[in-house]
C-alpha atoms as a PDB file:
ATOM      1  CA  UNK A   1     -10.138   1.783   5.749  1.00  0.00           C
ATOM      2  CA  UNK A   2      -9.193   4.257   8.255  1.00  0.00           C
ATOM      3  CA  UNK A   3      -8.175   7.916   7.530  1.00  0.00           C
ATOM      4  CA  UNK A   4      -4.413   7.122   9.136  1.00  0.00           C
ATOM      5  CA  UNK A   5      -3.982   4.352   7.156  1.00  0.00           C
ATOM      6  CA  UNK A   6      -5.286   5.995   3.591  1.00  0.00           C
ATOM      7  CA  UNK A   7      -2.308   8.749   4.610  1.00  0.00           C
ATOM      8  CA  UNK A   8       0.407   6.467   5.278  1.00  0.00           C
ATOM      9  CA  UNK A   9      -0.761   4.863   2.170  1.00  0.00           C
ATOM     10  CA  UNK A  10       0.101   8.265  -0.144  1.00  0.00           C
ATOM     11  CA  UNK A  11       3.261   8.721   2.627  1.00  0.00           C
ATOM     12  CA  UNK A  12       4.777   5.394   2.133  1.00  0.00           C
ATOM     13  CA  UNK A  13       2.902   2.639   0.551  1.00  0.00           C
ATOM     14  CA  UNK A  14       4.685  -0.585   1.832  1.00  0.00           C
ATOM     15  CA  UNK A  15       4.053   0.527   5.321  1.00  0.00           C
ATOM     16  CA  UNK A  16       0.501   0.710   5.090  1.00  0.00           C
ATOM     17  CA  UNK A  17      -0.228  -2.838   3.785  1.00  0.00           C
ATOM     18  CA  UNK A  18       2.118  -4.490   6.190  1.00  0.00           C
ATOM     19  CA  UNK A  19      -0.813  -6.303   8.179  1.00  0.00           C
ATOM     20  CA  UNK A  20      -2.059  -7.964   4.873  1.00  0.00           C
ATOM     21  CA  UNK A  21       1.322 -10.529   4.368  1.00  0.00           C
ATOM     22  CA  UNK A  22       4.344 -10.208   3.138  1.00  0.00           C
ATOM     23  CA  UNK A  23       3.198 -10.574  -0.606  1.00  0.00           C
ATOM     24  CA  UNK A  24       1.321  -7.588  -0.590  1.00  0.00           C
ATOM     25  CA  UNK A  25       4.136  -5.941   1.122  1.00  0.00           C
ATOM     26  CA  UNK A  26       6.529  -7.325  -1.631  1.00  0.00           C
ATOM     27  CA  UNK A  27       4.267  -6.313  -4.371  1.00  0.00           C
ATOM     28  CA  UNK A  28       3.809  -2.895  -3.128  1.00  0.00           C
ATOM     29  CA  UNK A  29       7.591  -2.271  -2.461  1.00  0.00           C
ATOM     30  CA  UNK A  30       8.400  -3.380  -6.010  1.00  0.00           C
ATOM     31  CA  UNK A  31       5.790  -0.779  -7.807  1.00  0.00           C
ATOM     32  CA  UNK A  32       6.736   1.759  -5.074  1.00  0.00           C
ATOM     33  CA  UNK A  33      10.248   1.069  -6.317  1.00  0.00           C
ATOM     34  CA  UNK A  34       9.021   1.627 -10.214  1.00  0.00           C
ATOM     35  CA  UNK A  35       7.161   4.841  -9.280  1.00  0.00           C
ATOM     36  CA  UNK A  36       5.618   6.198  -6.724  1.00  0.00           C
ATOM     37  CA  UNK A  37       2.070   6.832  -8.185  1.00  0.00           C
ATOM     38  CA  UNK A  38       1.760   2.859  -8.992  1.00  0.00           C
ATOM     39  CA  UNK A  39       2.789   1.863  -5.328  1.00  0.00           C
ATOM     40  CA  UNK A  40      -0.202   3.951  -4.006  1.00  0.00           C
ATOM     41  CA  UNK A  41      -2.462   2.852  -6.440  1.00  0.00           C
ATOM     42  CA  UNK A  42      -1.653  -0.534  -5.220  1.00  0.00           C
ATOM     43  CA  UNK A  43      -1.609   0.036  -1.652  1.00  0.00           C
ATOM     44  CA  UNK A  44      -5.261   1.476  -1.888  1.00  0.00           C
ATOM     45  CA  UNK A  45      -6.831  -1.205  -3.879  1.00  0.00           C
ATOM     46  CA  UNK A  46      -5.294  -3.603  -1.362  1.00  0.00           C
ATOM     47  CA  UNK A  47      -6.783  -1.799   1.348  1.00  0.00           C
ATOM     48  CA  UNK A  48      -9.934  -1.140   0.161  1.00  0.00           C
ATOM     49  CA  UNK A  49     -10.697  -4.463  -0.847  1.00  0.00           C
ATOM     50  CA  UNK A  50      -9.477  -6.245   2.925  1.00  0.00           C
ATOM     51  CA  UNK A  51     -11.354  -4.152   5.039  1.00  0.00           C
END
């Protein structure tokens, strides 16, 4: 997990994951969309556990 991506993860969540499918993407837009603190939480995980 690189330092860029960790920051575009807290910048804009969706963005971040958008090398890992358009599920994740999905997933990550809808709990962005529900709150901002979920959506990074979610983007993280996701990151952290494909690299």
């Amino acid at each position: 997990m690189s330092c860029l991506r960790v920051i575009l993860a807290i910048v804009f969540p969706p963005l971040s994951v958008i090398d890992y499918g358009c599920g994740s993407v999905f997933i990550v837009f809808l709990l962005t969309l529900a709150g901002w603190v979920p959506g990074v939480i979610a983007a993280l995980i996701i990151l952290n556990r494909r690299s």
